[in-house]
PDB file of N, CA and C in Angstrom:
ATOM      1  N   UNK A   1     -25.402  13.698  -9.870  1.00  0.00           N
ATOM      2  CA  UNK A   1     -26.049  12.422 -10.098  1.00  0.00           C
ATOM      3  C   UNK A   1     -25.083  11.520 -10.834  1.00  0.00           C
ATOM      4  N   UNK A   2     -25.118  10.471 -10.096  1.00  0.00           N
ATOM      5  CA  UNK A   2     -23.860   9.190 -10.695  1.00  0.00           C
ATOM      6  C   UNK A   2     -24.497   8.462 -12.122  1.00  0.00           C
ATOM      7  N   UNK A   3     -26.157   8.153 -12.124  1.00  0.00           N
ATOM      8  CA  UNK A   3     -26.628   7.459 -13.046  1.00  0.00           C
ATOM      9  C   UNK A   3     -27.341   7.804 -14.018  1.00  0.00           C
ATOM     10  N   UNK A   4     -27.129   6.996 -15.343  1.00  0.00           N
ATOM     11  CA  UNK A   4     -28.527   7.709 -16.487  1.00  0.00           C
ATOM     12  C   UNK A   4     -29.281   6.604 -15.863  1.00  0.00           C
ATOM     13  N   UNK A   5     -30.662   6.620 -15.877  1.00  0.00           N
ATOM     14  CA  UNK A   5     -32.176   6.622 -15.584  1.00  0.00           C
ATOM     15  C   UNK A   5     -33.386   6.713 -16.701  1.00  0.00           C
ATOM     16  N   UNK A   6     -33.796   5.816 -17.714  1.00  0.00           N
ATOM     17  CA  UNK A   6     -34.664   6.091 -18.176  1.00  0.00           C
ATOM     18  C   UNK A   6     -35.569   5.567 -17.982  1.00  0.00           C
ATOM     19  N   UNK A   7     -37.192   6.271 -18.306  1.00  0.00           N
ATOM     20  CA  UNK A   7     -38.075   6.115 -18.021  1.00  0.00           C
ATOM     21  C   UNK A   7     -38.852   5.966 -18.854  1.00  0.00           C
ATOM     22  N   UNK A   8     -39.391   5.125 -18.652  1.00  0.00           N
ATOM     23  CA  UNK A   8     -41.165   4.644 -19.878  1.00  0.00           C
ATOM     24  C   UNK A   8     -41.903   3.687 -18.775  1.00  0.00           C
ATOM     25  N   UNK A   9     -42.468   2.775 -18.991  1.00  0.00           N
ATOM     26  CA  UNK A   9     -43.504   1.628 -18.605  1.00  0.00           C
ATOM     27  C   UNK A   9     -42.674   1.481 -16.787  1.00  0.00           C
ATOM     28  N   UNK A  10     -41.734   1.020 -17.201  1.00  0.00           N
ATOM     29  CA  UNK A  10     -40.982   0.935 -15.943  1.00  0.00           C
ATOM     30  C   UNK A  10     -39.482   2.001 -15.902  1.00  0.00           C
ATOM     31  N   UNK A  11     -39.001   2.165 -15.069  1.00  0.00           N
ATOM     32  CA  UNK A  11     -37.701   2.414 -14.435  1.00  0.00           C
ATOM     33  C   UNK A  11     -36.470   1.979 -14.899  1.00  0.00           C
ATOM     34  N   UNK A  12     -35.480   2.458 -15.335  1.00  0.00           N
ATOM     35  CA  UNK A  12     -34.382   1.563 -16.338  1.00  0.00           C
ATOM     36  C   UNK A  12     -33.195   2.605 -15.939  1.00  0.00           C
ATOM     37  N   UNK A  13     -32.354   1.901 -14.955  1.00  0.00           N
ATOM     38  CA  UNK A  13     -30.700   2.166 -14.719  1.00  0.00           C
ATOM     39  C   UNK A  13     -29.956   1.812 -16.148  1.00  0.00           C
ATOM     40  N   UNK A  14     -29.449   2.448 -16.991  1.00  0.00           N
ATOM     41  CA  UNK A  14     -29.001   2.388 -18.636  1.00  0.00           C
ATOM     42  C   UNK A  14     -27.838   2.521 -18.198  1.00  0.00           C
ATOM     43  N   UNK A  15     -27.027   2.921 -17.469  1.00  0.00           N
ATOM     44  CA  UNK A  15     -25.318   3.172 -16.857  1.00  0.00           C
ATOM     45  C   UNK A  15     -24.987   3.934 -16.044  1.00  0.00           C
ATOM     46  N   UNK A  16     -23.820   3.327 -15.155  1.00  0.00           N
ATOM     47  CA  UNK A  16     -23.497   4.304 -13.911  1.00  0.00           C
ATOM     48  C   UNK A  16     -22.175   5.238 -14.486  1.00  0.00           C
ATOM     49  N   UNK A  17     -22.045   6.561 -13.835  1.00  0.00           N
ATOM     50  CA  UNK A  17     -21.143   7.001 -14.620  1.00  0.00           C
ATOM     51  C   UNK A  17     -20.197   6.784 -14.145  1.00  0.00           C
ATOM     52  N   UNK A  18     -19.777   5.737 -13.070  1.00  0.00           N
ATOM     53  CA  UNK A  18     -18.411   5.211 -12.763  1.00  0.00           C
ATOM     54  C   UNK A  18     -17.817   4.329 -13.746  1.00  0.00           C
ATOM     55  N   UNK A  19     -18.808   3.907 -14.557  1.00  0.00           N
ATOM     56  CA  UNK A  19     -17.869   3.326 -15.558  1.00  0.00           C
ATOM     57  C   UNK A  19     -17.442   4.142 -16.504  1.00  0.00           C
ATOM     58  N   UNK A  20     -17.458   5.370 -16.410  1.00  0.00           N
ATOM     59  CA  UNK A  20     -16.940   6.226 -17.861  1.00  0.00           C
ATOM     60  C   UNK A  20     -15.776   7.221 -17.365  1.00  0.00           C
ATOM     61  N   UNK A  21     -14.585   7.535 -18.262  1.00  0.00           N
ATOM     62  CA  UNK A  21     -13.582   8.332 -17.219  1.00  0.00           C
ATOM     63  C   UNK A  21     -13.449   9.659 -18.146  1.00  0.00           C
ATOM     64  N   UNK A  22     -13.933   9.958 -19.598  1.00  0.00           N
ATOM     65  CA  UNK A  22     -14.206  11.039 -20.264  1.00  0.00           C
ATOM     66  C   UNK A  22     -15.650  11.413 -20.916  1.00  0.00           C
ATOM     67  N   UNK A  23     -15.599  12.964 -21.138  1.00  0.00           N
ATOM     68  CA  UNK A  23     -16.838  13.262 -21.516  1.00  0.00           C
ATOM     69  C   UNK A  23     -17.260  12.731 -23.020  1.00  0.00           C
ATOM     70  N   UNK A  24     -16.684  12.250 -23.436  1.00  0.00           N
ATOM     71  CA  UNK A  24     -16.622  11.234 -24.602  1.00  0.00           C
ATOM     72  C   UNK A  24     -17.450  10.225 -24.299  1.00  0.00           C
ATOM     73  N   UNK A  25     -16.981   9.532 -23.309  1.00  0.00           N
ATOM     74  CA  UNK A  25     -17.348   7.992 -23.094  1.00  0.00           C
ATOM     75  C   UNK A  25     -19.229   8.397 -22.616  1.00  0.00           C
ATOM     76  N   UNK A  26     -19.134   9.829 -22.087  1.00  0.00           N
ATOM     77  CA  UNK A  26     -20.610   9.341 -21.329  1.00  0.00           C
ATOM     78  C   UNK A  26     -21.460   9.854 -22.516  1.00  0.00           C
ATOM     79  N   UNK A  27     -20.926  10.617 -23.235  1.00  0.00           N
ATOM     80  CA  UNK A  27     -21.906  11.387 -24.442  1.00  0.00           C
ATOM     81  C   UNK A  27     -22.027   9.998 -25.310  1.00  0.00           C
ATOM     82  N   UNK A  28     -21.493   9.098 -25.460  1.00  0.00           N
ATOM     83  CA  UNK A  28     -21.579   7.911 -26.439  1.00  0.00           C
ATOM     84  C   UNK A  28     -22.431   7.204 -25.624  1.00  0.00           C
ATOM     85  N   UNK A  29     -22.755   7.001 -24.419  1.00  0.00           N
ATOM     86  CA  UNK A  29     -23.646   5.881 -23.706  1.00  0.00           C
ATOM     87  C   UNK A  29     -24.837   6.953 -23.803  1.00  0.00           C
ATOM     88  N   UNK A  30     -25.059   7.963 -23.478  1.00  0.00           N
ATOM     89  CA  UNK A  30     -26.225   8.640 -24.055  1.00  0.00           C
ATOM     90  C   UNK A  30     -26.611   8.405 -25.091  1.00  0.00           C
ATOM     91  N   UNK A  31     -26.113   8.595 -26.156  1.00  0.00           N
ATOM     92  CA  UNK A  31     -26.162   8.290 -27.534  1.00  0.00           C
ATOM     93  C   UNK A  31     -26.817   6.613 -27.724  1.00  0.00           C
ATOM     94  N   UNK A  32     -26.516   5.776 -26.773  1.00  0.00           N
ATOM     95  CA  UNK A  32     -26.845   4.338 -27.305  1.00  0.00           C
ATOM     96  C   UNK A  32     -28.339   4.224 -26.146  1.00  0.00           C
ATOM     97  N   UNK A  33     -28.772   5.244 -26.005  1.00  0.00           N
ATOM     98  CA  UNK A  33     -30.373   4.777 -24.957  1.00  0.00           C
ATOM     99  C   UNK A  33     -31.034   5.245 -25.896  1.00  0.00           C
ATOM    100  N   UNK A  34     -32.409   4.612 -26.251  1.00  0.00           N
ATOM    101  CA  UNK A  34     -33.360   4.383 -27.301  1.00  0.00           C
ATOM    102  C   UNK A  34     -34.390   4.658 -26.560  1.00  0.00           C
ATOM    103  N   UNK A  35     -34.879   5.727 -27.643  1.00  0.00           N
ATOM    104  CA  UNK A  35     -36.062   6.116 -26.852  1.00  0.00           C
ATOM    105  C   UNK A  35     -37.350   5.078 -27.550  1.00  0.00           C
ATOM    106  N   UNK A  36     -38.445   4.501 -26.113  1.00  0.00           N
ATOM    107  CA  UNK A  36     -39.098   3.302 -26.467  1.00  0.00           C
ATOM    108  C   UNK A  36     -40.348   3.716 -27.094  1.00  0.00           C
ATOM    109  N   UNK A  37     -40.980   5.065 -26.726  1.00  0.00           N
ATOM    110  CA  UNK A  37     -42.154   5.461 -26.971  1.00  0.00           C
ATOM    111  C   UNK A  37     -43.232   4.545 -26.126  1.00  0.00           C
ATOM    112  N   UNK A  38     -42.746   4.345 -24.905  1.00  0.00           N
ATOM    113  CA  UNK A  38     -43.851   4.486 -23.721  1.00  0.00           C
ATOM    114  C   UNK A  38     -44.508   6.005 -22.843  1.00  0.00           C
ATOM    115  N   UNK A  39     -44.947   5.257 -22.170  1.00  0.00           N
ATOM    116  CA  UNK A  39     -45.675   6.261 -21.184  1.00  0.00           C
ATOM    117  C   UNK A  39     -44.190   7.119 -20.229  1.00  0.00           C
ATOM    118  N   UNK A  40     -44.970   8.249 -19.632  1.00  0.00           N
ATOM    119  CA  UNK A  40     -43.756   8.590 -19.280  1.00  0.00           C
ATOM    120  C   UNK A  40     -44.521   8.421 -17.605  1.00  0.00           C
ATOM    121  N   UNK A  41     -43.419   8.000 -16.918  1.00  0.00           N
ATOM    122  CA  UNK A  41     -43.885   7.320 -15.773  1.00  0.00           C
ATOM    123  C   UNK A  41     -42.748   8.348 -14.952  1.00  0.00           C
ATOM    124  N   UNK A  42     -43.177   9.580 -14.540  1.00  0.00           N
ATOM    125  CA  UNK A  42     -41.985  10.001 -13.467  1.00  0.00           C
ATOM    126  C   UNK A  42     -41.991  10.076 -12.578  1.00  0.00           C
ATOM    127  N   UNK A  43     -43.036   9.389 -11.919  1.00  0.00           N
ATOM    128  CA  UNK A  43     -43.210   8.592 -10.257  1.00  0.00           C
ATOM    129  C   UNK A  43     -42.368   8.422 -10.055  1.00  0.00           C
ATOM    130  N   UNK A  44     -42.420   6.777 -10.920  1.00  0.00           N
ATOM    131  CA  UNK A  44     -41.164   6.050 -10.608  1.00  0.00           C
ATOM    132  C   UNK A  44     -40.246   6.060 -10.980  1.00  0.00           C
ATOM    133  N   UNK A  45     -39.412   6.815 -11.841  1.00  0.00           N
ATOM    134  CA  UNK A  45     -37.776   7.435 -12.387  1.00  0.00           C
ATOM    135  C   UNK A  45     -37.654   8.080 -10.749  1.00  0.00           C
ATOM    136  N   UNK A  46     -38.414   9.003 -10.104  1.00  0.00           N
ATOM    137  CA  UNK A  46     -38.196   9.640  -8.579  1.00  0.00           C
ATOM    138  C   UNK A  46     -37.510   8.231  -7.924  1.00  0.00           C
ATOM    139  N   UNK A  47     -38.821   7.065  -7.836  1.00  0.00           N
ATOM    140  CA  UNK A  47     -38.599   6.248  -6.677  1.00  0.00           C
ATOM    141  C   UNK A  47     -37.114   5.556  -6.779  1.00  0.00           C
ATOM    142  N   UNK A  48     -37.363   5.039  -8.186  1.00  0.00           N
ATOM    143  CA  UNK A  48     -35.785   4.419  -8.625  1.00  0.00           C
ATOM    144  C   UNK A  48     -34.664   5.121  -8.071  1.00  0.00           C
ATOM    145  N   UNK A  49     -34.678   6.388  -8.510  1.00  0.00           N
ATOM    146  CA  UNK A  49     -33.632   7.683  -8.171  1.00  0.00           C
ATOM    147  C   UNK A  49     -33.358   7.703  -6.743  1.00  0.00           C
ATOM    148  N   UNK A  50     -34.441   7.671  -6.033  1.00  0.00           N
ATOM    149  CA  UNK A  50     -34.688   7.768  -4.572  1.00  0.00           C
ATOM    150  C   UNK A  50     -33.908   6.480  -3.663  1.00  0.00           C
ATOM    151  N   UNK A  51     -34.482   5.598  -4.123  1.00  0.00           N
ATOM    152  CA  UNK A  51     -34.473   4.178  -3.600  1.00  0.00           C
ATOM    153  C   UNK A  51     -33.075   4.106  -4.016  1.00  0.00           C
ATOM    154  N   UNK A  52     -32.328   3.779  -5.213  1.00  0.00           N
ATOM    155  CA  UNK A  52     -31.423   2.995  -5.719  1.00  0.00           C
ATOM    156  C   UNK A  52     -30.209   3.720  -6.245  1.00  0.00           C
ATOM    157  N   UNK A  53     -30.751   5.077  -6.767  1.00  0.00           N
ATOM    158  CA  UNK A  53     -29.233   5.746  -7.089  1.00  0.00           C
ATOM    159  C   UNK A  53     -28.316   6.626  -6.549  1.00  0.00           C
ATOM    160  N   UNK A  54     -29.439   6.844  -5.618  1.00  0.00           N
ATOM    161  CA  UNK A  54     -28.726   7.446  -3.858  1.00  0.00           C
ATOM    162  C   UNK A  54     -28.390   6.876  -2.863  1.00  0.00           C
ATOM    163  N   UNK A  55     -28.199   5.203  -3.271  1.00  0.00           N
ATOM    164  CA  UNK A  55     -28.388   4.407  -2.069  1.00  0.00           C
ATOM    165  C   UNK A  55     -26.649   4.482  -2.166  1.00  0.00           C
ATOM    166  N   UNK A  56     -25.731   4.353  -0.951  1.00  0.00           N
ATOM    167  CA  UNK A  56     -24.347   4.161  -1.049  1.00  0.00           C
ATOM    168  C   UNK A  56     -23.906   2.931  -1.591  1.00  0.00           C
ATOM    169  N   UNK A  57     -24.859   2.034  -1.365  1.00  0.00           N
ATOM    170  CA  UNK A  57     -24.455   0.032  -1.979  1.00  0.00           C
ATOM    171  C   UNK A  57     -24.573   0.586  -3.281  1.00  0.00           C
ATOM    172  N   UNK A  58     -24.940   1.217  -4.242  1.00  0.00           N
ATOM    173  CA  UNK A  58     -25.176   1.660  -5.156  1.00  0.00           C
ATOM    174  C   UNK A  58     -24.077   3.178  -5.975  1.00  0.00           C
ATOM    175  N   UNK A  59     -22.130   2.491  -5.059  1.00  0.00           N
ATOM    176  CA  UNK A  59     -21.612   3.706  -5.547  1.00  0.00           C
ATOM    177  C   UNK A  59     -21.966   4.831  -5.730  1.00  0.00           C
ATOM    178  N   UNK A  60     -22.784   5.408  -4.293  1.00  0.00           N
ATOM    179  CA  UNK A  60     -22.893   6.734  -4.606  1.00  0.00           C
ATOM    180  C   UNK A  60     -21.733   7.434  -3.982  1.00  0.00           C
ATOM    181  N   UNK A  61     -21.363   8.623  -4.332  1.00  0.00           N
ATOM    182  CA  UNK A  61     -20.368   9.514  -3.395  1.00  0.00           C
ATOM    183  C   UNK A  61     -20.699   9.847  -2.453  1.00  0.00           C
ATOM    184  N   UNK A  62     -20.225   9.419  -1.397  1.00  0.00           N
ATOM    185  CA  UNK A  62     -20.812   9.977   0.377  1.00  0.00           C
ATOM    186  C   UNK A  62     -20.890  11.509  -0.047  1.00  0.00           C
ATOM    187  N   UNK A  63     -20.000  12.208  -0.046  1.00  0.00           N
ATOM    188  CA  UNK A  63     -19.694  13.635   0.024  1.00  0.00           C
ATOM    189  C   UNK A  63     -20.216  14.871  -1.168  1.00  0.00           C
ATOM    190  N   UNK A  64     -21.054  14.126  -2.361  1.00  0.00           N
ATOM    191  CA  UNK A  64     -21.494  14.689  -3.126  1.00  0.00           C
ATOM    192  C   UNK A  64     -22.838  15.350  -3.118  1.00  0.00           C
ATOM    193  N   UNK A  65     -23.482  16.327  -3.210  1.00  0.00           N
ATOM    194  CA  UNK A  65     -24.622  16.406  -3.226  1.00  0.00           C
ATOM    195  C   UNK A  65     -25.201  15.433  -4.062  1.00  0.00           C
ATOM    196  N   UNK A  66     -27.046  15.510  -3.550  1.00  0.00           N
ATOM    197  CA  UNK A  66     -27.398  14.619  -4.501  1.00  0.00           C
ATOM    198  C   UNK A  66     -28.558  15.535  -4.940  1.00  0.00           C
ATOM    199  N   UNK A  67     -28.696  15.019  -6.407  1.00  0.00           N
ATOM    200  CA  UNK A  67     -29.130  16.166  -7.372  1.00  0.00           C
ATOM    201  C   UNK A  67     -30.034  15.039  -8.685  1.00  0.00           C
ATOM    202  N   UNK A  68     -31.113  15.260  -8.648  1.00  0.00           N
ATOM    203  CA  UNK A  68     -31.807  14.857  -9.747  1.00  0.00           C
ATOM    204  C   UNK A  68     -32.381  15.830 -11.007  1.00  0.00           C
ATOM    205  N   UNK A  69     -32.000  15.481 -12.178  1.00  0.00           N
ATOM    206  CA  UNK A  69     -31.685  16.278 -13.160  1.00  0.00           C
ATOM    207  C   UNK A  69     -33.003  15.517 -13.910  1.00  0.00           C
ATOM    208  N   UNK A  70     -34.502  16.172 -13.788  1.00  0.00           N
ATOM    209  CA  UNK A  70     -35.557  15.531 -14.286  1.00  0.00           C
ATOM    210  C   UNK A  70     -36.043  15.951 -16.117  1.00  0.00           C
ATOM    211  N   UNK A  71     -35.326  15.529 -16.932  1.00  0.00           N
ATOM    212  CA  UNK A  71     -35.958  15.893 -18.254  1.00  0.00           C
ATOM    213  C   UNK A  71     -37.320  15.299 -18.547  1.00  0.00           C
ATOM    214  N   UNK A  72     -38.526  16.199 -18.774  1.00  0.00           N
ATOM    215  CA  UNK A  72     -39.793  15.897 -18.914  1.00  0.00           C
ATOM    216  C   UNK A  72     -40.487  16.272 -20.230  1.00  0.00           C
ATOM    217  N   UNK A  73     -41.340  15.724 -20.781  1.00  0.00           N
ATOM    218  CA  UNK A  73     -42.382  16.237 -21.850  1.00  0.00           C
ATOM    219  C   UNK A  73     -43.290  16.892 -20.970  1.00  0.00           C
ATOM    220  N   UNK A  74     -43.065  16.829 -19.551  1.00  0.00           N
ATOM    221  CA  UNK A  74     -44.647  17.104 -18.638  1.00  0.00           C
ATOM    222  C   UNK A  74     -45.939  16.619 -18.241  1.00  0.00           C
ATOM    223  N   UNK A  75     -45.601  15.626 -19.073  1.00  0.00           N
ATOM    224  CA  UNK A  75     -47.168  14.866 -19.121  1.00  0.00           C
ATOM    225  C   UNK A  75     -47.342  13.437 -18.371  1.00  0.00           C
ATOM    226  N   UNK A  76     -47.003  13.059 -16.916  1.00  0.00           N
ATOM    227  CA  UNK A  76     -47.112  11.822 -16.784  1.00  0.00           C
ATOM    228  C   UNK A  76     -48.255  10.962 -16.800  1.00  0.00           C
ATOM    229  N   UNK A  77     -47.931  10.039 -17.433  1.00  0.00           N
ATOM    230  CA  UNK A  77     -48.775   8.959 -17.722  1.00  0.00           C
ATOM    231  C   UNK A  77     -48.822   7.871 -16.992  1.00  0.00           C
ATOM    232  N   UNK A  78     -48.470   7.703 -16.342  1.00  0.00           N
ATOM    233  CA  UNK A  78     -47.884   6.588 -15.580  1.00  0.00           C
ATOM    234  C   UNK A  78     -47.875   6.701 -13.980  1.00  0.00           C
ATOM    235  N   UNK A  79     -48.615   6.181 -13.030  1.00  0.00           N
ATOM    236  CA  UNK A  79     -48.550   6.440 -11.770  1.00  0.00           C
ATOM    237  C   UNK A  79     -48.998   7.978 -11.331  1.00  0.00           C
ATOM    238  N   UNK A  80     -49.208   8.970 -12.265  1.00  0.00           N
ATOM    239  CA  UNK A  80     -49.366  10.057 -12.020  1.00  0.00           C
ATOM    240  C   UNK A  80     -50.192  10.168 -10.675  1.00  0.00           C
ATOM    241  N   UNK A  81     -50.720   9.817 -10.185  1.00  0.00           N
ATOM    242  CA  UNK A  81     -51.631   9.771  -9.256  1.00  0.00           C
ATOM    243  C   UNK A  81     -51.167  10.216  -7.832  1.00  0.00           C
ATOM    244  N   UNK A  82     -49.433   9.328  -7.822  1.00  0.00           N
ATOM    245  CA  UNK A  82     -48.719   9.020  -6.821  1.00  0.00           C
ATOM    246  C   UNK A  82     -47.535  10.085  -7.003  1.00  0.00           C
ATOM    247  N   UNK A  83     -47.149  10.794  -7.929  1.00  0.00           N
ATOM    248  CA  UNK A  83     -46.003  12.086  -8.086  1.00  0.00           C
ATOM    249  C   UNK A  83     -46.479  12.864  -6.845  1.00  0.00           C
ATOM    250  N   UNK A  84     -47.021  13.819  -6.704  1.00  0.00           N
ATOM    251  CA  UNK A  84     -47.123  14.382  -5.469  1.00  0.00           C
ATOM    252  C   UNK A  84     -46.453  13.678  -3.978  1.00  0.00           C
ATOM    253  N   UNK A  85     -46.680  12.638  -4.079  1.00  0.00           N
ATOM    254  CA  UNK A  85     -46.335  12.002  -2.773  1.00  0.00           C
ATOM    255  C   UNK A  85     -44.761  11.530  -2.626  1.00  0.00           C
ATOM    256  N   UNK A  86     -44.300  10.922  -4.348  1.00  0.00           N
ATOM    257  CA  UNK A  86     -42.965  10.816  -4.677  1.00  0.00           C
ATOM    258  C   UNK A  86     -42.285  12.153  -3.971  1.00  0.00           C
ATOM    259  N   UNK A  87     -42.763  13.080  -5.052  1.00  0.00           N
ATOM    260  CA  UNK A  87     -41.854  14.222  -5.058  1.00  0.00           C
ATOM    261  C   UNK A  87     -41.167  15.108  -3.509  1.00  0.00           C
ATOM    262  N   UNK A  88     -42.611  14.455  -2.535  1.00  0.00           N
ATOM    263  CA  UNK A  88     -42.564  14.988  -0.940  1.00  0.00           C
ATOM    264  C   UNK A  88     -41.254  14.375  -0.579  1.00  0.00           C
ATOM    265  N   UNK A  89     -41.153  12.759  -0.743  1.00  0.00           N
ATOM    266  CA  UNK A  89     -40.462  11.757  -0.498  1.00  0.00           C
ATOM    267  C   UNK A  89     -38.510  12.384  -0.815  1.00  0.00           C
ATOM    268  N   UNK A  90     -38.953  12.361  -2.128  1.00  0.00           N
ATOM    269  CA  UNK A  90     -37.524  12.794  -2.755  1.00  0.00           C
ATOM    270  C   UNK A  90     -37.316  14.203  -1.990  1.00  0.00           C
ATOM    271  N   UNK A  91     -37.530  15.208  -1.638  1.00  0.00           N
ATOM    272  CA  UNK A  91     -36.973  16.595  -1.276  1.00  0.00           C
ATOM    273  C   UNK A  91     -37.163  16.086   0.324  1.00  0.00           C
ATOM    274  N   UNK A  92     -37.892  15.470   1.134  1.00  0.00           N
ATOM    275  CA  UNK A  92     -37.407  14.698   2.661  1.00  0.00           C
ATOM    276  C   UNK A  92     -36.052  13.856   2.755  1.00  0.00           C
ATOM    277  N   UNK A  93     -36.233  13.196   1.638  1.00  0.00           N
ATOM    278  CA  UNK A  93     -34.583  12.285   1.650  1.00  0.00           C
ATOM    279  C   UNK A  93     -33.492  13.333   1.590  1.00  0.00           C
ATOM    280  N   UNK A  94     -33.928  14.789   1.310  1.00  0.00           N
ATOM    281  CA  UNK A  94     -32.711  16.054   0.807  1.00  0.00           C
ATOM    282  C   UNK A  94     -32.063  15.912  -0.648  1.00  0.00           C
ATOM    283  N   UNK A  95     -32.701  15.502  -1.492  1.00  0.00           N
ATOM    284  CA  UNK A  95     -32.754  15.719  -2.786  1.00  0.00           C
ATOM    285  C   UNK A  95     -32.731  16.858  -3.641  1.00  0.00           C
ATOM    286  N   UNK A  96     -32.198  17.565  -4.483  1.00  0.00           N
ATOM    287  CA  UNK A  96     -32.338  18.762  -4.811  1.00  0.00           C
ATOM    288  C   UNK A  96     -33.009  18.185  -6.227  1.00  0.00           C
ATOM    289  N   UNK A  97     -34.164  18.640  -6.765  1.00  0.00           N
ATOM    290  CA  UNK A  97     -34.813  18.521  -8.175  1.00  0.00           C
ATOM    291  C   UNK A  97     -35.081  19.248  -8.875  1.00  0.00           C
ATOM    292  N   UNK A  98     -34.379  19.262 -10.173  1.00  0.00           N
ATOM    293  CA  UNK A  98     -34.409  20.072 -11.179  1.00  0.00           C
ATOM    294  C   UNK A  98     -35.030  19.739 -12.391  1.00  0.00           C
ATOM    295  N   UNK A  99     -36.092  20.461 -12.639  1.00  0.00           N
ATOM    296  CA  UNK A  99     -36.493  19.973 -13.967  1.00  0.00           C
ATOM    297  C   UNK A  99     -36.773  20.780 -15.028  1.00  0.00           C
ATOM    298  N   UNK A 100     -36.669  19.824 -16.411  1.00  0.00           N
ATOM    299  CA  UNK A 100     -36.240  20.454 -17.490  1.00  0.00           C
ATOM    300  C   UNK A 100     -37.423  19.790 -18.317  1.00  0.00           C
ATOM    301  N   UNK A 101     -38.517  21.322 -18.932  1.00  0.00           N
ATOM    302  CA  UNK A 101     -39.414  20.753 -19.919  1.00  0.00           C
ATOM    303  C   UNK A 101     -38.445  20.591 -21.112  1.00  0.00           C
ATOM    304  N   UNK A 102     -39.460  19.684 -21.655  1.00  0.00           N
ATOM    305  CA  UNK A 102     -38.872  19.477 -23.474  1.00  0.00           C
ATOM    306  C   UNK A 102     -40.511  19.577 -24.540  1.00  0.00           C
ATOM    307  N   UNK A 103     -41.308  19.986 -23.392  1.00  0.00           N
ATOM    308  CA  UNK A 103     -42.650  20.144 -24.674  1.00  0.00           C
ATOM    309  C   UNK A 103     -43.130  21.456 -23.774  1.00  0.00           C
ATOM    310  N   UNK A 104     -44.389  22.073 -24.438  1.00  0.00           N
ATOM    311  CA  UNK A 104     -45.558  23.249 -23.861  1.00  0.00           C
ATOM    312  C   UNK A 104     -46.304  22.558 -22.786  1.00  0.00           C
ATOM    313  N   UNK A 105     -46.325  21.663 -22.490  1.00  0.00           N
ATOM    314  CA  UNK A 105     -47.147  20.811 -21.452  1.00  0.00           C
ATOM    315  C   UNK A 105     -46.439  21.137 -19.993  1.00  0.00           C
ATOM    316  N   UNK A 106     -45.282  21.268 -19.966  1.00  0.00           N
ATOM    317  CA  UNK A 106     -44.639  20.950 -18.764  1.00  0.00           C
ATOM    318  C   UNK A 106     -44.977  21.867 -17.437  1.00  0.00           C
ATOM    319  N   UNK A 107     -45.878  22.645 -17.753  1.00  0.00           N
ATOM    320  CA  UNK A 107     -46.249  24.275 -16.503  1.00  0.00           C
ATOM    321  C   UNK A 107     -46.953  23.371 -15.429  1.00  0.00           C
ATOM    322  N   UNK A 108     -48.070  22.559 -15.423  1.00  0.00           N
ATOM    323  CA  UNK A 108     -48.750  21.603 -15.210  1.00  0.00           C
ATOM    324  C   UNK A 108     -47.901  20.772 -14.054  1.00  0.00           C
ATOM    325  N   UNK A 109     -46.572  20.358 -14.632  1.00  0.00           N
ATOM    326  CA  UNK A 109     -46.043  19.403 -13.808  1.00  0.00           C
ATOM    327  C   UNK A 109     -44.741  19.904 -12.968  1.00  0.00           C
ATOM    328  N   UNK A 110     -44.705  20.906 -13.284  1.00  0.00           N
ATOM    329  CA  UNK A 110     -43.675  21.557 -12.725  1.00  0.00           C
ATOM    330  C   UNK A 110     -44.168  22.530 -11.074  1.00  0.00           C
ATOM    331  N   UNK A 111     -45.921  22.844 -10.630  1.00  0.00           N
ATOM    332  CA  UNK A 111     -46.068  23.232  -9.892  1.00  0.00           C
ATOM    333  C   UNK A 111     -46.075  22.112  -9.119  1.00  0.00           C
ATOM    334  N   UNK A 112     -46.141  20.827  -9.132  1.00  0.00           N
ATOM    335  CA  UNK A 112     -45.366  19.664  -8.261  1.00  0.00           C
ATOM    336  C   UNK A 112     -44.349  19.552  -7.635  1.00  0.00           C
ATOM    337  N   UNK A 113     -43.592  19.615  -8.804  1.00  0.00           N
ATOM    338  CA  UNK A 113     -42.208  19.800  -8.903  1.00  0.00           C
ATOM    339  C   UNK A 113     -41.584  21.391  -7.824  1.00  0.00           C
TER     340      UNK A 113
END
């Protein structure tokens, strides 16, 4: 995956990692994304991901796999309704999705997943 991606209320491209040329540079742009204390919306972090950071106009690597690296609390709040249908979407486009709880909630969202 070329981009960080964060997620709350809406969808947020925070940096592509073509602009960074050491593991320095990308651990410091991590370091500067603020977490907002919204909803966690991982519909649409999928669709964004789907739509825009796999798109080639969007510097992706033709030849790279493409790989979404999903860190979750588990609990979506946001569009939840519509994840199931995302998630079909993203593994049809040939997406590989990986996800990573960060709370006890995440069992729930991971049989989606």
């Amino acid at each position: 995956m070329q981009t960080n991606l964060y997620v709350g209320n809406k969808a947020k491209l925070d940096f592509n990692l073509k602009d960074y040329s050491t593991k320095e540079e990308v651990l410091a742009a991590v370091d500067r994304i603020r977490y907002l204390g919204e909803n966690t919306n991982t519909t649409g972090g999928l669709t964004v991901a789907r739509l825009k950071v796999f798109d080639p106009a969007y510097d992706r690597r033709p030849n790279v796999d493409k790989i979404i690296v999903l860190i979750t609390d588990g609990v979506p709040t946001y569009d939840a309704d519509k994840l199931d249908d995302e998630v079909a979407a993203v593994k049809a486009d040939g997406i590989r999705l990986v996800a990573l709880g960060v709370s006890n909630k995440v069992r729930k969202l991971t049989k989606s997943i």
